[in-house]
PDB file of N, CA and C in Angstrom:
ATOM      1  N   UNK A   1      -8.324  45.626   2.941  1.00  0.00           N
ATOM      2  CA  UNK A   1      -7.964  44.652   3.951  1.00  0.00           C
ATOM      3  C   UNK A   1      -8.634  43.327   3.611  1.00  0.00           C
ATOM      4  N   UNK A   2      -7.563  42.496   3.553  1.00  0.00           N
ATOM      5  CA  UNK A   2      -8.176  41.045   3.273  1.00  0.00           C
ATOM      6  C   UNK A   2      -9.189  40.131   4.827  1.00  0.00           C
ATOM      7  N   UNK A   3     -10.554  39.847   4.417  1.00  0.00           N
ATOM      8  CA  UNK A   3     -11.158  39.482   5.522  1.00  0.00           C
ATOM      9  C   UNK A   3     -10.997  38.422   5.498  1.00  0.00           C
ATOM     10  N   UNK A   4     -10.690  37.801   7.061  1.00  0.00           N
ATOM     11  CA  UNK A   4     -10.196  36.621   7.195  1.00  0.00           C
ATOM     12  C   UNK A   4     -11.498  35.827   8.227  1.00  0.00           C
ATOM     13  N   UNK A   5     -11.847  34.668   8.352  1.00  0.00           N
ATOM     14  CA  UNK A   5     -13.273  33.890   9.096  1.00  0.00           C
ATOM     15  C   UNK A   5     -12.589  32.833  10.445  1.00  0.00           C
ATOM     16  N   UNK A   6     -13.016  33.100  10.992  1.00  0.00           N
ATOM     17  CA  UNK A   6     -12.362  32.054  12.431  1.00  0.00           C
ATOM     18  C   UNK A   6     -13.888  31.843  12.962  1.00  0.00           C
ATOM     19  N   UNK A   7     -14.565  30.548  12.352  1.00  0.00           N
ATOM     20  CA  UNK A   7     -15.831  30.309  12.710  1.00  0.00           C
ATOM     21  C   UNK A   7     -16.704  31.096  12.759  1.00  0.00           C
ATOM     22  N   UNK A   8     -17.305  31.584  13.387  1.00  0.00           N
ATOM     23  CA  UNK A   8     -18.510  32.744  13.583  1.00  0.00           C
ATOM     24  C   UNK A   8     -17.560  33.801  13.842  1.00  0.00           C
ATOM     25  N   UNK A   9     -16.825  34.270  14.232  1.00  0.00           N
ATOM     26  CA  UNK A   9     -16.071  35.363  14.071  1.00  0.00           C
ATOM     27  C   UNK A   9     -15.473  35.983  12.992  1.00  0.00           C
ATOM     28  N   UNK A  10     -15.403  37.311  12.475  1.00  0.00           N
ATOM     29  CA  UNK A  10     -14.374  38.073  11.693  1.00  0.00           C
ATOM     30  C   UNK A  10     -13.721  38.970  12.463  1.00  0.00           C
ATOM     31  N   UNK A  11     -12.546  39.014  11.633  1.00  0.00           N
ATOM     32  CA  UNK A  11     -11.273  40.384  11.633  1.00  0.00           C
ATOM     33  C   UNK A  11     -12.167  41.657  11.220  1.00  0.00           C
ATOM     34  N   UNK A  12     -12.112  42.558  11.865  1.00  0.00           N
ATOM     35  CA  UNK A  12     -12.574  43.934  11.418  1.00  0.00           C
ATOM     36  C   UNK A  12     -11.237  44.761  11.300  1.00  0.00           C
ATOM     37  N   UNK A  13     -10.723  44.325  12.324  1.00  0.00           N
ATOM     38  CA  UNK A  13      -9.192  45.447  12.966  1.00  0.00           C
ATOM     39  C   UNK A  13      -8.065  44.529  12.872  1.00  0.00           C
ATOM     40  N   UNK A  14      -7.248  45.625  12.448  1.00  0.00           N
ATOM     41  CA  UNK A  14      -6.064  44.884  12.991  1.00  0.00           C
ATOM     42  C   UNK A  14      -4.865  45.798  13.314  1.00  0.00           C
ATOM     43  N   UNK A  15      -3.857  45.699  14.248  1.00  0.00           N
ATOM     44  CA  UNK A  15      -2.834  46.387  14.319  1.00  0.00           C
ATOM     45  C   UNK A  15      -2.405  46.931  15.852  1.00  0.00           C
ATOM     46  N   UNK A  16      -1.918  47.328  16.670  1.00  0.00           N
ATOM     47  CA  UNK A  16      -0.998  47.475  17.893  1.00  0.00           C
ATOM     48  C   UNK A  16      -1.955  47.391  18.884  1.00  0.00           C
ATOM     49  N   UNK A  17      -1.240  46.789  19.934  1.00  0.00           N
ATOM     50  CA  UNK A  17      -2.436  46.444  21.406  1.00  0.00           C
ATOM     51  C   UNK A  17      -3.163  47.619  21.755  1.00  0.00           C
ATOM     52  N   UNK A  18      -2.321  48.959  21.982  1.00  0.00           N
ATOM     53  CA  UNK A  18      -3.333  50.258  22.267  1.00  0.00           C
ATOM     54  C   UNK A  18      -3.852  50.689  21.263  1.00  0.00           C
ATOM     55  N   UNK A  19      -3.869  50.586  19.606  1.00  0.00           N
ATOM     56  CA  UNK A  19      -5.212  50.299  19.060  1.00  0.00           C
ATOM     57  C   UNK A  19      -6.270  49.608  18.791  1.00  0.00           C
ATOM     58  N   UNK A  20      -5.313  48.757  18.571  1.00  0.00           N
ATOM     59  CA  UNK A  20      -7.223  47.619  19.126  1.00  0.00           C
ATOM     60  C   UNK A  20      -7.502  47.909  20.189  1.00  0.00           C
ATOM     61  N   UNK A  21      -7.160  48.089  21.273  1.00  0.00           N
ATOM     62  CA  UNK A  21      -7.931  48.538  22.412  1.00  0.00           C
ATOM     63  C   UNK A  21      -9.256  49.667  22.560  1.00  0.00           C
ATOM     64  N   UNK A  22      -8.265  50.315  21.711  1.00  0.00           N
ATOM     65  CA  UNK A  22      -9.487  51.561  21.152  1.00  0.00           C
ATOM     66  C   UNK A  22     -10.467  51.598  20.487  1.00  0.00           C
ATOM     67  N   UNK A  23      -9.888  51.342  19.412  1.00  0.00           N
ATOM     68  CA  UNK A  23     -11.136  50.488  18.706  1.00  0.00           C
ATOM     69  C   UNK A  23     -12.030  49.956  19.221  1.00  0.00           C
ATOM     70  N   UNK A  24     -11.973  48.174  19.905  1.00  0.00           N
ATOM     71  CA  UNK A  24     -12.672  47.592  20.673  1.00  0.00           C
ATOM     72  C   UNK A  24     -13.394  48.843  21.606  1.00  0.00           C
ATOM     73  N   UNK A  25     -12.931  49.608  21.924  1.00  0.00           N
ATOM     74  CA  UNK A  25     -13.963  50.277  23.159  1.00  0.00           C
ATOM     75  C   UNK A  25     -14.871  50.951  22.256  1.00  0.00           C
ATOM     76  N   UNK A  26     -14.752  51.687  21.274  1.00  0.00           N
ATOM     77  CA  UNK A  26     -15.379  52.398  20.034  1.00  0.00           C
ATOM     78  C   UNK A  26     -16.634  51.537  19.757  1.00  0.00           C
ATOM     79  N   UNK A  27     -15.999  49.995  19.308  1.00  0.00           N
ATOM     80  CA  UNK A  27     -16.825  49.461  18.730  1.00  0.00           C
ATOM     81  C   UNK A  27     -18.069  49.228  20.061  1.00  0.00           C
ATOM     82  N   UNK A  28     -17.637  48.773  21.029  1.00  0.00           N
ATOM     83  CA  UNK A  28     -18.795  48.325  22.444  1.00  0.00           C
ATOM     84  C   UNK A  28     -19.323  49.200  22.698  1.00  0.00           C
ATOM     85  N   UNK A  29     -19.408  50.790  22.175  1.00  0.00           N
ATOM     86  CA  UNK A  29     -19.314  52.065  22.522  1.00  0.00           C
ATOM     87  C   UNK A  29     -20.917  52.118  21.925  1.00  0.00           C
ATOM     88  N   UNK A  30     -20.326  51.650  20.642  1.00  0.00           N
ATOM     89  CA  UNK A  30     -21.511  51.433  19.476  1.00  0.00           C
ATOM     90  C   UNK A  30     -22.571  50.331  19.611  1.00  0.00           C
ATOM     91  N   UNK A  31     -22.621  49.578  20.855  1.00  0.00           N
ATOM     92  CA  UNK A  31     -23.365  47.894  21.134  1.00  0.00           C
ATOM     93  C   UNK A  31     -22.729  47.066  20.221  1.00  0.00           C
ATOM     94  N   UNK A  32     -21.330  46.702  19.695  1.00  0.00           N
ATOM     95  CA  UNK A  32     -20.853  45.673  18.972  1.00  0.00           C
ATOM     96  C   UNK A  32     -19.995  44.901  19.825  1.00  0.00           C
ATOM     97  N   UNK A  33     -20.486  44.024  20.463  1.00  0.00           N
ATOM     98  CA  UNK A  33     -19.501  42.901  20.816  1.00  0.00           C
ATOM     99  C   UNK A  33     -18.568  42.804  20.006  1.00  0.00           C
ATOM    100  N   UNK A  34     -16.898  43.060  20.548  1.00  0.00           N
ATOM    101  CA  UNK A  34     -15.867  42.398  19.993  1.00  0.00           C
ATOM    102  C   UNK A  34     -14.650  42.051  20.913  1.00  0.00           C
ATOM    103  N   UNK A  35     -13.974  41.077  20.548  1.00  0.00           N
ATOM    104  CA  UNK A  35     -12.570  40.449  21.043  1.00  0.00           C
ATOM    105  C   UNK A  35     -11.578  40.825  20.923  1.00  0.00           C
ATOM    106  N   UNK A  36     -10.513  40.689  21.375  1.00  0.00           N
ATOM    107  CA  UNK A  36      -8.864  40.857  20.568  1.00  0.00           C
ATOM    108  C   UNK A  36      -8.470  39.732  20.741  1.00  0.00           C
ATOM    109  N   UNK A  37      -8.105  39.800  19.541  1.00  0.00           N
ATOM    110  CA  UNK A  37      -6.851  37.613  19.727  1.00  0.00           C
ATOM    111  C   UNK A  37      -5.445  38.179  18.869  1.00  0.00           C
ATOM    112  N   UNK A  38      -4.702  37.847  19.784  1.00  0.00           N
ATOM    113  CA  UNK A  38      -3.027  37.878  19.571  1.00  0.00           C
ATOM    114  C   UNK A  38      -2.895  37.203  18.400  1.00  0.00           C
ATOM    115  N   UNK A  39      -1.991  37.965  17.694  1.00  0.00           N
ATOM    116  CA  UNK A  39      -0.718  36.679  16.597  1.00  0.00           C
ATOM    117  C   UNK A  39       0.320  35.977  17.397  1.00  0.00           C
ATOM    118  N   UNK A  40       0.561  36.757  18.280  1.00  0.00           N
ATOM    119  CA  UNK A  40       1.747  36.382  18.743  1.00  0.00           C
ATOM    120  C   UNK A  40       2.104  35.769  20.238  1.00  0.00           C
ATOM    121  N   UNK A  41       2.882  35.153  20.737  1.00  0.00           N
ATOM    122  CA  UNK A  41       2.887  34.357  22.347  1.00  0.00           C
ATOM    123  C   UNK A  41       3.716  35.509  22.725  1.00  0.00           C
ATOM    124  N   UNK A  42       4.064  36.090  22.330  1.00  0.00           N
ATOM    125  CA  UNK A  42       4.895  37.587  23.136  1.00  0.00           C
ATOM    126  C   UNK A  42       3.913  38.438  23.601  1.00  0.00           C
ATOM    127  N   UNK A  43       2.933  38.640  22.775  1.00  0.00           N
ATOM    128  CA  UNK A  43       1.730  39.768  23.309  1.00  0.00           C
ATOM    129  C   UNK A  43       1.204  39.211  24.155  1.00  0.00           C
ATOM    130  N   UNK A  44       1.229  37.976  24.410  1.00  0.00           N
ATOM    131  CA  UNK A  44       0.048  36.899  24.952  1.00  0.00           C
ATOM    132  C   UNK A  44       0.765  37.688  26.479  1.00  0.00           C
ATOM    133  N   UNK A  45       2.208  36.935  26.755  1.00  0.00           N
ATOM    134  CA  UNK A  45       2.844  36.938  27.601  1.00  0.00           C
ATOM    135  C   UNK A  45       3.581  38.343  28.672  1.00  0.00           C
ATOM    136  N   UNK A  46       3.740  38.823  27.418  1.00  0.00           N
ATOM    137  CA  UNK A  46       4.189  40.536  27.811  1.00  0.00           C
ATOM    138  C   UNK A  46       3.713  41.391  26.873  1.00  0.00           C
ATOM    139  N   UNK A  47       2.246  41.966  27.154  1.00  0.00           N
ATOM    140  CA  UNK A  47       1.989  42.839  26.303  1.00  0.00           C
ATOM    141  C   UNK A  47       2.395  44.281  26.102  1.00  0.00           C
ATOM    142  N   UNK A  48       2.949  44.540  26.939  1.00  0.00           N
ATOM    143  CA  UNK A  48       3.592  46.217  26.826  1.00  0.00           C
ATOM    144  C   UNK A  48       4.777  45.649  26.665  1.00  0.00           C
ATOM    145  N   UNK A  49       5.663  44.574  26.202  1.00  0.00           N
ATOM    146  CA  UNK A  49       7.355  44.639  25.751  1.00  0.00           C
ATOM    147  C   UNK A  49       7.322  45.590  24.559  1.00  0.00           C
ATOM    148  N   UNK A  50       6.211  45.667  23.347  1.00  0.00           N
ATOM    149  CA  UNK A  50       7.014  46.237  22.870  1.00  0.00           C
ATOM    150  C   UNK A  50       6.966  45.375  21.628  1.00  0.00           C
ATOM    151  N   UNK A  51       7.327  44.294  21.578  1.00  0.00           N
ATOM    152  CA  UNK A  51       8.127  43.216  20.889  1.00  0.00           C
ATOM    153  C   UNK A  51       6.798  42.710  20.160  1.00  0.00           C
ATOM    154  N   UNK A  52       5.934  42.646  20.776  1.00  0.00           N
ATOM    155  CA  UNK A  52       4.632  42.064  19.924  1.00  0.00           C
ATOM    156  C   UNK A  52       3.879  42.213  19.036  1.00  0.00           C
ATOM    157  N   UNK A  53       3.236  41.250  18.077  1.00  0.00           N
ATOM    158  CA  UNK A  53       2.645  41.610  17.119  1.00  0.00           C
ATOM    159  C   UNK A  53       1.419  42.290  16.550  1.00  0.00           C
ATOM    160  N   UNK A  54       0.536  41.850  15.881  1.00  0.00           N
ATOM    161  CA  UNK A  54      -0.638  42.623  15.089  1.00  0.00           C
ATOM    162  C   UNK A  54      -1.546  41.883  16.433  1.00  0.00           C
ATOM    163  N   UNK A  55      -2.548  42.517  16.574  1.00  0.00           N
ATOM    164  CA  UNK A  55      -3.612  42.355  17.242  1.00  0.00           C
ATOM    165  C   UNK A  55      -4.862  42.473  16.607  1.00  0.00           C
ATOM    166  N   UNK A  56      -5.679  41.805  16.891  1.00  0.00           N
ATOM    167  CA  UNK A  56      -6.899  41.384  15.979  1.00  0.00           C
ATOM    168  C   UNK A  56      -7.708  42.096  16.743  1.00  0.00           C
ATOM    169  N   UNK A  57      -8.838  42.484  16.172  1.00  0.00           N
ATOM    170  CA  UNK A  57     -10.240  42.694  16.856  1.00  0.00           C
ATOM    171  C   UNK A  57     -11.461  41.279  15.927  1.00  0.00           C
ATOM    172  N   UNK A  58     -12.120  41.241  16.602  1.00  0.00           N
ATOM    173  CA  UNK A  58     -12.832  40.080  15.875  1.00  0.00           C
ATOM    174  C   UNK A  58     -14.650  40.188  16.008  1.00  0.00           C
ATOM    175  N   UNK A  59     -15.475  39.705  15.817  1.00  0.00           N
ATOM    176  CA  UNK A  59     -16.967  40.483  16.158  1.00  0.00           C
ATOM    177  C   UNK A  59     -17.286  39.029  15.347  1.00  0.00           C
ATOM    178  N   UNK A  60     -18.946  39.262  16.258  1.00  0.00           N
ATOM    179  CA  UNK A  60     -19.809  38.233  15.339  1.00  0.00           C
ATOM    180  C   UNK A  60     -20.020  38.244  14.160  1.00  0.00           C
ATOM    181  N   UNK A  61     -20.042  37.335  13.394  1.00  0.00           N
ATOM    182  CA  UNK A  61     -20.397  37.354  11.643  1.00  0.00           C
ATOM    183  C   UNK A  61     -21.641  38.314  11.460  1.00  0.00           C
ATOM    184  N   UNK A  62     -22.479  38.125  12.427  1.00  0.00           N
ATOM    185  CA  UNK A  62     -23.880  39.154  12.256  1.00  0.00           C
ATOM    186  C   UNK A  62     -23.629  40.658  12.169  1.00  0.00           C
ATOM    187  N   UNK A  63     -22.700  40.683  13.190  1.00  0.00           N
ATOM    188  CA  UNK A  63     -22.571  42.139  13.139  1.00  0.00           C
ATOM    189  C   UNK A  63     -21.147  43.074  12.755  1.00  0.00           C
ATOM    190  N   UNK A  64     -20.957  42.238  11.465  1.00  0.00           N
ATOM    191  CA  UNK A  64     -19.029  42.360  10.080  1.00  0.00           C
ATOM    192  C   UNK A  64     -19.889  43.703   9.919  1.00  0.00           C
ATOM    193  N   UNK A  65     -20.694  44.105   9.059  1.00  0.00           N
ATOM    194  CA  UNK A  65     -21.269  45.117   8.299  1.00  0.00           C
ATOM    195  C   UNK A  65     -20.932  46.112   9.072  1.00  0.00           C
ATOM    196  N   UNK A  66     -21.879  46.298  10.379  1.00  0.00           N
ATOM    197  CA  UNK A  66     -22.107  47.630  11.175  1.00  0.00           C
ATOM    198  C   UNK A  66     -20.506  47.876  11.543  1.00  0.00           C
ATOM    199  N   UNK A  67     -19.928  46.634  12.094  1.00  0.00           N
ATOM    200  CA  UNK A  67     -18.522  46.980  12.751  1.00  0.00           C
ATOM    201  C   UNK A  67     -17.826  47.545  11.761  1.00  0.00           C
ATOM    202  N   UNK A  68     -17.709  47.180  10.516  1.00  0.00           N
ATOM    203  CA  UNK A  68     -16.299  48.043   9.498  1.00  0.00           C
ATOM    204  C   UNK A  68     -17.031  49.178   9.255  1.00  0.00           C
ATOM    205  N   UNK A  69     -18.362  49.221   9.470  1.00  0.00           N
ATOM    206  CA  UNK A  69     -19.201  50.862   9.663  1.00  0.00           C
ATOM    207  C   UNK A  69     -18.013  51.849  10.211  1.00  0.00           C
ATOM    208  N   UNK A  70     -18.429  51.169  11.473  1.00  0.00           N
ATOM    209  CA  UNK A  70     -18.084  51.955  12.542  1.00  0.00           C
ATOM    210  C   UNK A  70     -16.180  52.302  12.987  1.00  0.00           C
ATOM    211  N   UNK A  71     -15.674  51.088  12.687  1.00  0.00           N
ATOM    212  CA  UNK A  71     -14.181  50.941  12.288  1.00  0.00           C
ATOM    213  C   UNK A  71     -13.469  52.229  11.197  1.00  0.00           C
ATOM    214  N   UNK A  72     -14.590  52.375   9.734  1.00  0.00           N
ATOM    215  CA  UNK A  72     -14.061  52.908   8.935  1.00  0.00           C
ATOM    216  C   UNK A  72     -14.506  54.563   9.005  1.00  0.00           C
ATOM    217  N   UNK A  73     -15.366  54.845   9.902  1.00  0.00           N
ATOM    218  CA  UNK A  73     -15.523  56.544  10.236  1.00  0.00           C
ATOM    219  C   UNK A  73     -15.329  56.828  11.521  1.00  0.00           C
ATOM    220  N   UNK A  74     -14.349  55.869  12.023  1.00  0.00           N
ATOM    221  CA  UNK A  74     -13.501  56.684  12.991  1.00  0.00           C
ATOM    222  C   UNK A  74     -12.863  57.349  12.862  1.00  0.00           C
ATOM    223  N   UNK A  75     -12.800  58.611  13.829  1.00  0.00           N
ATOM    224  CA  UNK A  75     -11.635  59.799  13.814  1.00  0.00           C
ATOM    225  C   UNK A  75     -10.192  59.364  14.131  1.00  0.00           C
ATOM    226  N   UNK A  76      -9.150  59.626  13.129  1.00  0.00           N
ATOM    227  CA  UNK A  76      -8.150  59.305  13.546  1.00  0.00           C
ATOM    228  C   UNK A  76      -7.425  60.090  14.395  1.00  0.00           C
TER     229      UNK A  76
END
């Protein structure tokens, strides 16, 4: 996965609103502050259509390491 920088933030996750959701709870689960930020004004607007895109999870630059830790030995 190509890592992408939005100021003090990184991408750890990426992919459908009820997985990042999960994730995100995984990760806070673990003490990692993280976000979700839309690609798209459809998710923004109607997030269960359906129609919407990739969903980000995002975390402080401090804590990229522990989060793709914790991202990459999750149970699928």
């Amino acid at each position: 996965m190509e890592t992408k920088t939005y100021g003090s933030l990184i991408e750890v996750f990426r992919g459908s609103l009820w997985e990042a959701e999960l994730v995100k709870g995984l990760l806070e689960s673990a003490g990692v502050s993280a976000m979700l930020k839309d690609e798209t004004l459809s998710a923004v607007t109607s997030p269960y259509s359906g129609t919407g895109g990739q969903v980000l999870i995002m975390v402080n630059k401090e804590e990229e390491v522990y989060a793709k830790k914790v991202v990459s030995e999750r149970k699928v």
